[in-house]
Structure formats: C-alpha cells, structure tokens
Protein backbone atom coordinates (compact mmCIF):
# COMPACT_ATOMS: atom_id res chain seq x y z
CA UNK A 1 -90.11 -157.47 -97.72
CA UNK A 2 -87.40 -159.47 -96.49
CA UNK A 3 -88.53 -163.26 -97.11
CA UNK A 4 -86.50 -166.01 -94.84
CA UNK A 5 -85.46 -169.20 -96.38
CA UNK A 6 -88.28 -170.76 -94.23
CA UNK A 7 -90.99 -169.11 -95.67
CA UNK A 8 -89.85 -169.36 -99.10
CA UNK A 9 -89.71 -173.16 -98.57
CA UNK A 10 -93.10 -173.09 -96.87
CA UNK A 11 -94.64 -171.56 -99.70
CA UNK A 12 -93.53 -174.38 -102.06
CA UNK A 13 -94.51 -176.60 -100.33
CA UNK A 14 -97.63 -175.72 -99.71
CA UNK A 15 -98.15 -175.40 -103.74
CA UNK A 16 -96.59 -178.42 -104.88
CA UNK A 17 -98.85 -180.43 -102.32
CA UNK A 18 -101.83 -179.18 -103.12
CA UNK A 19 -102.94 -177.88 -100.29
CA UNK A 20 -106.83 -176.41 -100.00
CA UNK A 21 -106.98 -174.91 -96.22
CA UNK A 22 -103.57 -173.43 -94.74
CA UNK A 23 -104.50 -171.99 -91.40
CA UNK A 24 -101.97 -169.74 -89.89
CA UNK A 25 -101.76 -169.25 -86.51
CA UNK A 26 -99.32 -167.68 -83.84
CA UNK A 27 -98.70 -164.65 -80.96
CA UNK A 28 -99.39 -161.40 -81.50
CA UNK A 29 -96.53 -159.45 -83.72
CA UNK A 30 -95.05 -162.67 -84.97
CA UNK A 31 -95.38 -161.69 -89.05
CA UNK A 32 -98.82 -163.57 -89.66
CA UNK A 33 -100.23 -160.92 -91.88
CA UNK A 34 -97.22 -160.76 -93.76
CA UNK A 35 -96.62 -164.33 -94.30
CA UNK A 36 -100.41 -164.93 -95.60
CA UNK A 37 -99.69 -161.98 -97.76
CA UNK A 38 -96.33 -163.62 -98.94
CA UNK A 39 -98.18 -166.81 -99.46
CA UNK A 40 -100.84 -165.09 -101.35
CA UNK A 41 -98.43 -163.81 -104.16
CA UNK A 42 -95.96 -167.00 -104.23
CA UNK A 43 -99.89 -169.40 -105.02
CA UNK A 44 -101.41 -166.75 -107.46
CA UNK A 45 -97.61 -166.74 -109.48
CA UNK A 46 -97.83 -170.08 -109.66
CA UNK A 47 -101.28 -169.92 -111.02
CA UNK A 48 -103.58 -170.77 -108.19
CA UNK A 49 -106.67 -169.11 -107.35
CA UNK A 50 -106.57 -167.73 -103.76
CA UNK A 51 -108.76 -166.43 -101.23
CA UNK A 52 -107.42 -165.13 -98.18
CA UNK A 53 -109.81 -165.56 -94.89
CA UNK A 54 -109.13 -162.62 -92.17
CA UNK A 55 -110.37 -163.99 -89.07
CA UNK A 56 -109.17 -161.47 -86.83
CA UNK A 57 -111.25 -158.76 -85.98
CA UNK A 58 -109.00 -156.40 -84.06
CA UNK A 59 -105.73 -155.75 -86.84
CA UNK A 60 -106.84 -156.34 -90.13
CA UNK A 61 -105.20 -157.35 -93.04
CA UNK A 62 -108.80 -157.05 -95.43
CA UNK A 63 -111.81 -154.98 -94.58
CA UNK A 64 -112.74 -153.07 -91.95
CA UNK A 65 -112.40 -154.09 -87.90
CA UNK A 66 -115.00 -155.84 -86.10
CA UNK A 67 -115.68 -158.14 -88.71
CA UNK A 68 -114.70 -160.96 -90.10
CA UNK A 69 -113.39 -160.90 -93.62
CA UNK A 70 -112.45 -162.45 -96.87
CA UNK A 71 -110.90 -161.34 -100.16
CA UNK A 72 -110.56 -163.32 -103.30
CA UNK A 73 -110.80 -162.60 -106.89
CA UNK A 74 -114.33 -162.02 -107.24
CA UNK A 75 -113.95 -159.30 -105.07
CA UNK A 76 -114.12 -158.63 -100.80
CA UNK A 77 -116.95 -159.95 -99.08
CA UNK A 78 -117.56 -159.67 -94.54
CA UNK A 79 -119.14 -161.23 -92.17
CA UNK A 80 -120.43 -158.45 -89.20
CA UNK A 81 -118.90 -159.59 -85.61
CA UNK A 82 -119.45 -155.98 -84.01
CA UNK A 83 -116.73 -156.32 -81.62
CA UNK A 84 -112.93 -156.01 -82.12
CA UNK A 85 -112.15 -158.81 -79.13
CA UNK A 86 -112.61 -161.88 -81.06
CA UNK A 87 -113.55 -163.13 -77.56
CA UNK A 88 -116.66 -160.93 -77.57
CA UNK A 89 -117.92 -161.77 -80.54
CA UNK A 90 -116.82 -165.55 -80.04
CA UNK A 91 -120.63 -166.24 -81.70
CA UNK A 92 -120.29 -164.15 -84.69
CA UNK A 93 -116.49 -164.96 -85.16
CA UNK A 94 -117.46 -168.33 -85.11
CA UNK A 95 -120.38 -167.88 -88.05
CA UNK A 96 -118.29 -165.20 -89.75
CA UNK A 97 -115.55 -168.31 -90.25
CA UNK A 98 -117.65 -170.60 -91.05
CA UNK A 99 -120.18 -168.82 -93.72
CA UNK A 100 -117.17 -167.25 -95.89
CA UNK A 101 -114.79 -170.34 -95.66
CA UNK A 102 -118.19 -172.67 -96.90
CA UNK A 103 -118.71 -169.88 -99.83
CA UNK A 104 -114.92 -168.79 -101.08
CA UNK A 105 -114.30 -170.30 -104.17
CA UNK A 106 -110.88 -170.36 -104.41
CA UNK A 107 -108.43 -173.46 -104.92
CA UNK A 108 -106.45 -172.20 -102.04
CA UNK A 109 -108.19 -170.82 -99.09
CA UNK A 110 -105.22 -169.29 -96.41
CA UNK A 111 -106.95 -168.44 -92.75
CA UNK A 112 -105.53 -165.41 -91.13
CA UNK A 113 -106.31 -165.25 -87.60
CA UNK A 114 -105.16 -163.49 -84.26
CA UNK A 115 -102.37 -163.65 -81.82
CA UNK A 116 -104.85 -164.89 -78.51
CA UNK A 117 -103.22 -168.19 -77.40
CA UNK A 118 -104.03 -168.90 -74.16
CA UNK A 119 -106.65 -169.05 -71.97
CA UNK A 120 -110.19 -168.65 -74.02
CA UNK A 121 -108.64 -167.79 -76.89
CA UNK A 122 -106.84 -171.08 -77.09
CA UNK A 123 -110.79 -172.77 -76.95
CA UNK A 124 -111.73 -169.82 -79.82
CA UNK A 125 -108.27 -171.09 -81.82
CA UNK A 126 -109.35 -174.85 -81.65
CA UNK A 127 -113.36 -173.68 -82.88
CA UNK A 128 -111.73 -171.71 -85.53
CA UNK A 129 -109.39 -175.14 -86.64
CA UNK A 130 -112.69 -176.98 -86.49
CA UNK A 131 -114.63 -174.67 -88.23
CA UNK A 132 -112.05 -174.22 -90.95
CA UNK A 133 -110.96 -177.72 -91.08
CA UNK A 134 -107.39 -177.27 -92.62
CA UNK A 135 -104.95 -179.49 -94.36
CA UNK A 136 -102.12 -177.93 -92.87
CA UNK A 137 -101.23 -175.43 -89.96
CA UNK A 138 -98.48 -173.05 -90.38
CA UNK A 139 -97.34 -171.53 -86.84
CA UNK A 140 -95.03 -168.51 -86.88
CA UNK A 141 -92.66 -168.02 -84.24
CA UNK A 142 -91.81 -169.83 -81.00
CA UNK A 143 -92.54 -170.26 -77.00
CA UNK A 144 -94.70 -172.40 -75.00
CA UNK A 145 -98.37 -170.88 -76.28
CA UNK A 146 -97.41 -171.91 -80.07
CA UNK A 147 -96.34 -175.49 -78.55
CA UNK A 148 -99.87 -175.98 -76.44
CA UNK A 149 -102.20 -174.59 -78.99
CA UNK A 150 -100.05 -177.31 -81.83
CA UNK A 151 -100.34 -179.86 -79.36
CA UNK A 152 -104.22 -179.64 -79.28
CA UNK A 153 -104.25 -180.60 -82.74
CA UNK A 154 -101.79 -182.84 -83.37
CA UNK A 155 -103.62 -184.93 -85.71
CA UNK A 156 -103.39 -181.94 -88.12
CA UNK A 157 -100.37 -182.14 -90.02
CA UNK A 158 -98.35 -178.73 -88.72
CA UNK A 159 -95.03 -177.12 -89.94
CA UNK A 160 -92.99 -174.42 -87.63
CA UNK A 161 -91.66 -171.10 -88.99
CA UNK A 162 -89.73 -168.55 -88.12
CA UNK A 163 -91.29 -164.71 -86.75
CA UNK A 164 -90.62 -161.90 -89.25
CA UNK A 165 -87.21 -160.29 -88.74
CA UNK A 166 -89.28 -156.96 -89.31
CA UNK A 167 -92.10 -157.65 -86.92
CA UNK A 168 -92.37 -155.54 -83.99
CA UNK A 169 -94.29 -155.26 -80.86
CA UNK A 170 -97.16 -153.07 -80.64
CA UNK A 171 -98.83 -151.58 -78.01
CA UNK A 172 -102.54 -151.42 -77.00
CA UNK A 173 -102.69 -147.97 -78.14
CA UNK A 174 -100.74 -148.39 -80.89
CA UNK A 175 -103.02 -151.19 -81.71
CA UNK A 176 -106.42 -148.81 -80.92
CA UNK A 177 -104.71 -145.89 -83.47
CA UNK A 178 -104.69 -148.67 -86.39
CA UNK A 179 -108.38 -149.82 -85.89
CA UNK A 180 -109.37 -145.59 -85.41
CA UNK A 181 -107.37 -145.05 -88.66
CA UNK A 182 -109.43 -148.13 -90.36
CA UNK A 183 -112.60 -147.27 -89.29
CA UNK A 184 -111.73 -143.55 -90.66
CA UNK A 185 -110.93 -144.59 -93.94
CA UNK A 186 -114.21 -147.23 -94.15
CA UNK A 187 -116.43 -144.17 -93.46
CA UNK A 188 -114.45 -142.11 -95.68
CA UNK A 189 -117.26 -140.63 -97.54
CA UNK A 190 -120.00 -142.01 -95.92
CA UNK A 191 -123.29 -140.30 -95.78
CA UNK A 192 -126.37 -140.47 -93.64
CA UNK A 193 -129.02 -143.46 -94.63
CA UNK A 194 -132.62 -143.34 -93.19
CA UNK A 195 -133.89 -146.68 -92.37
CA UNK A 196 -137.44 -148.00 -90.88
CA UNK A 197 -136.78 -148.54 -87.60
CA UNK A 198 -138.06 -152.36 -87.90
CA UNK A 199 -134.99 -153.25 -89.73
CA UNK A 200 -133.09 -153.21 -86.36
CA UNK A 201 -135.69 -152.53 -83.80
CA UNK A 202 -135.88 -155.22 -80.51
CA UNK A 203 -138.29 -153.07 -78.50
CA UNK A 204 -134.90 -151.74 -77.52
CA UNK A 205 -133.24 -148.35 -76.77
CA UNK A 206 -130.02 -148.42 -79.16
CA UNK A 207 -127.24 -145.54 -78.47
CA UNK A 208 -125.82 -143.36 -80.50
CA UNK A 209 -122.72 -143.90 -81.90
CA UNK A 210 -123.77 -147.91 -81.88
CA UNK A 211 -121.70 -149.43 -84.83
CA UNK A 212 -124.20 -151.30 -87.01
CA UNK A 213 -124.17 -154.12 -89.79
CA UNK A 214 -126.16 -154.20 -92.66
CA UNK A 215 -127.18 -156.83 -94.52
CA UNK A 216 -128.86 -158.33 -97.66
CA UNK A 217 -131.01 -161.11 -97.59
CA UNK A 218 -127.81 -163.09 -98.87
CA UNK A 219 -125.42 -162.19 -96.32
CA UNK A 220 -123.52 -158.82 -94.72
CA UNK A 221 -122.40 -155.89 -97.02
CA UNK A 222 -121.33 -153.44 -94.53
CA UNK A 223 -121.20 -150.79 -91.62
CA UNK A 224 -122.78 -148.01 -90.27
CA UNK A 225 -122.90 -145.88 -87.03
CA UNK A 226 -126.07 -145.53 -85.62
CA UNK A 227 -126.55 -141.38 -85.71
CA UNK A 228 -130.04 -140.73 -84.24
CA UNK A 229 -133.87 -141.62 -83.83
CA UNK A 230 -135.55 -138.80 -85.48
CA UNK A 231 -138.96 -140.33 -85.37
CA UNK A 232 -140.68 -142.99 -83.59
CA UNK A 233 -140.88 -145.24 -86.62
CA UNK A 234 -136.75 -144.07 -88.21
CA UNK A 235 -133.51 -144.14 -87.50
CA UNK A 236 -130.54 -142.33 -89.28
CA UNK A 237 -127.39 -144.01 -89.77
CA UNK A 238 -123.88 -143.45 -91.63
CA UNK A 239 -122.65 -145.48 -93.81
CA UNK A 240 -120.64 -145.54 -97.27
CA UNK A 241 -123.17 -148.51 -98.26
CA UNK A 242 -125.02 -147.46 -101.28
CA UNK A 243 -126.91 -151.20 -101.16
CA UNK A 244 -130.29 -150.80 -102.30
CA UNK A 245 -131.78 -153.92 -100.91
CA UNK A 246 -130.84 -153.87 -97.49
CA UNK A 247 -132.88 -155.63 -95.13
CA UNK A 248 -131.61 -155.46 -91.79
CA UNK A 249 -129.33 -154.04 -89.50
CA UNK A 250 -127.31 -155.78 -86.73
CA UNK A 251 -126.56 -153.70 -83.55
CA UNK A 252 -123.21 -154.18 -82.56
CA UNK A 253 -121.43 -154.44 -79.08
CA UNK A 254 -119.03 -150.89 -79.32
CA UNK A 255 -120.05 -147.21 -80.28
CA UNK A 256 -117.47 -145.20 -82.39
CA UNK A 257 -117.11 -141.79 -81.30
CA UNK A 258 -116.98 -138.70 -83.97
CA UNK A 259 -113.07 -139.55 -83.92
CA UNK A 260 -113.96 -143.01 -84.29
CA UNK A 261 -112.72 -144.16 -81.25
CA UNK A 262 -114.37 -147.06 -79.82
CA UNK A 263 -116.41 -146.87 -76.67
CA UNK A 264 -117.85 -149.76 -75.23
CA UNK A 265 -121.26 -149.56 -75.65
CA UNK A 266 -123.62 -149.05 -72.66
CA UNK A 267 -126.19 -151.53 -71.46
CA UNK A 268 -128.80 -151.49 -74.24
CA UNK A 269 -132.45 -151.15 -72.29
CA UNK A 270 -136.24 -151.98 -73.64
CA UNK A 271 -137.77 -148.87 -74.31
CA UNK A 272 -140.45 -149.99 -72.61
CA UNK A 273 -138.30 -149.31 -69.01
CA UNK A 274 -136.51 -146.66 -70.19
C-alpha cells in the first residue's frame, strides 16, 4: 500500500490526541476503505484497541452487504439493513449505527461509511454524524460535495486528506460483481434451515429468493435466503448460521437469485388477498 505523507500524519495525530470516534467520510472511490484500514494498523501498533464500524452497506470492507457491520477484537458482529442502498434502508442504517457504535468496546472506534454526498444522502451523512457523534471527521479527497457535507458540521473539528493514488473508479456493474462475489462467499457452505413460520410470518406472502436476517434475542447474527414454504406452518431457508437460539427472522427489501444476483424484491402481499 502506498501511504501519502498525509495519511501518515493523520494517523498520528489521531493517536497522540486521543481520539474515541474518527468518522470518515468522502465520494465514492476516494480510498476510504483503505485509509480506515491504514488507520486500523497504525492505532493497534501503537497499542490501542480498535473497532472499525462499516456503515456502508453496498462495498464492504467487514461482513457481508446489506448490513451494517462492525469488527473489533472480540470478534465481528452486524446489524441486518436488507438493502444495499443505504438510502433504502435509511431506518435500519440508522439503528444498525447506532446499536453497534453504543456496544463496541474499543478505545478507538473509526466509522467507515459510503460515498452518497448529495442530495438524501447528504441528510443520511449528517444522521450518521449524529448518531455516531465523533471527535473528529476525516474527509478524503476534494470537490464541492466534500466542502457542503463539512460545512454542515462545522462545529465538528474536521481535517482534509488526500484520495488514494491507487483508487480507481468503479462502475455500477463492477460495483454489483463485488456485492455477487460477497454474498457468494457468505453462503459459502450454507445449508437449508427449517424454521416455524411465526418467526417471520406478517400474515404476508414472502418470495422466494427474499434475503432474510436472523436474529437472537440479543441482536442480529446473520443471513439467509428465503428458499420455500413447504407447509402452511414452515419455511425453509439457507443460511451458514448454525445459531441455535434464533428467534426471528427479518424479511429484507432484495431477493438474491441462485447466482446471487440481487433482484429487487416484488411487492410483498397479505396472504389473505393473494
């Protein structure tokens, strides 16, 4: 990895002020991932604990898409969003942020999050900052977006770097291929789970293919795909979750084909109509 002097000087800073919440924010293909990961190394070398907060569902840096994430050394824990537009899931991104930052236990927490700027994804950006509530934001690369979304929170003390010399633009499908090749290698190995229907039921009709989250009675533990209704009282679903105690399942707003290419999920009916 090819480190500028910026980010080098960022990163000591950032250790010898004792900073708790770094948020880093900027466009799309400006380096983020690779800065928090840069940051990540340079903290834990100088003996910090460090949890790293993925708040974008679409690339990810930890876990699987359509979820929000976080990885410290305890382990990886994620918060189901269901939807790889963080502007979809603007609810659930929202929770997702605020239920991991409130339980990472780390002297350092960095936020990871994505490149929307503008429009409603300046409004999510600004939740996210208040959600998070950071001591500093770090904003990678230039241009008028950066500039409006810093000057919405200019009582947050803010430093300017410069965008990776090795980050490139991707493409939409370039960008679809990624999150098909992450959901491939989540469900590597995943095997089919029968479930009572209550645990997700709504009176509703649910597709197949519907990506699902599970969860505990202490928070989300993972995916599934929603395979079939045998029975009137079942449903069969994949997943590489071996949980034993989980207690409900979330349906989620895209279906996965057998490729795992998302489809957007069709209208979701009451059985009783259908």
């Amino acid at each position: 990895m090819h480190v500028p002097d910026d980010w080098a000087e960022a990163a000591a800073r950032v250790i010898a002020a004792g900073v708790c919440r770094a948020l880093v924010l900027g466009s799309a293909d400006t380096g983020k991932s690779t800065f928090c990961r840069f940051l990540v190394g340079e903290a834990r070398r100088a003996g910090r604990t460090v949890a790293l907060l993925d708040a974008d569902v679409g690339q990810k840096t930890v876990g699987p898409p359509a979820c929000v994430t976080l990885a410290e050394a305890a382990g990886a824990r994620l918060a189901f969003v269901g939807a790889t537009s963080p502007i979809d899931g603007w609810r659930r991104v929202l929770d997702g942020v605020r239920n991991l930052a409130s339980a990472a236990d780390a002297a350092l927490l960095i936020a990871n999050t994505s490149g929307i700027l503008v429009g409603p994804g300046r409004r999510l950006k600004a939740a996210k900052i208040a959600v998070i509530r950071p001591d500093l934001l770090i904003a990678l690369g230039s241009g008028a977006d950066i500039e409006l979304a810093l000057r919405d929170h200019g009582g947050h003390t803010a430093i300017r770097l410069s965008r990776s010399p090795q980050a490139r633009h991707k493409t939409k499908v370039e960008r679809r291929a990624a999150r098909r090749e992450a959901f491939r290698r989540y469900f590597a190995g995943a095997s089919l789970r029968t479930f009572d229907r209550s645990a997700l039921d709504g009176g509703q009709e649910y597709p197949a293919g519907l990506l699902l989250g599970l969860g505990a009675r202490d928070g989300d533990i993972g995916l599934g795909i929603l395979v079939g209704c045998p029975t009137s009282v079942t449903i069969t679903v994949l997943t590489p979750v071996s949980h034993a105690n989980i207690a409900r399942l979330e349906p989620g707003l895209l279906c996965l084909d057998r490729n795992f290419r998302e489809i957007p999920a069709p209208v979701i009916r009451s059985r009783a109509t259908s």
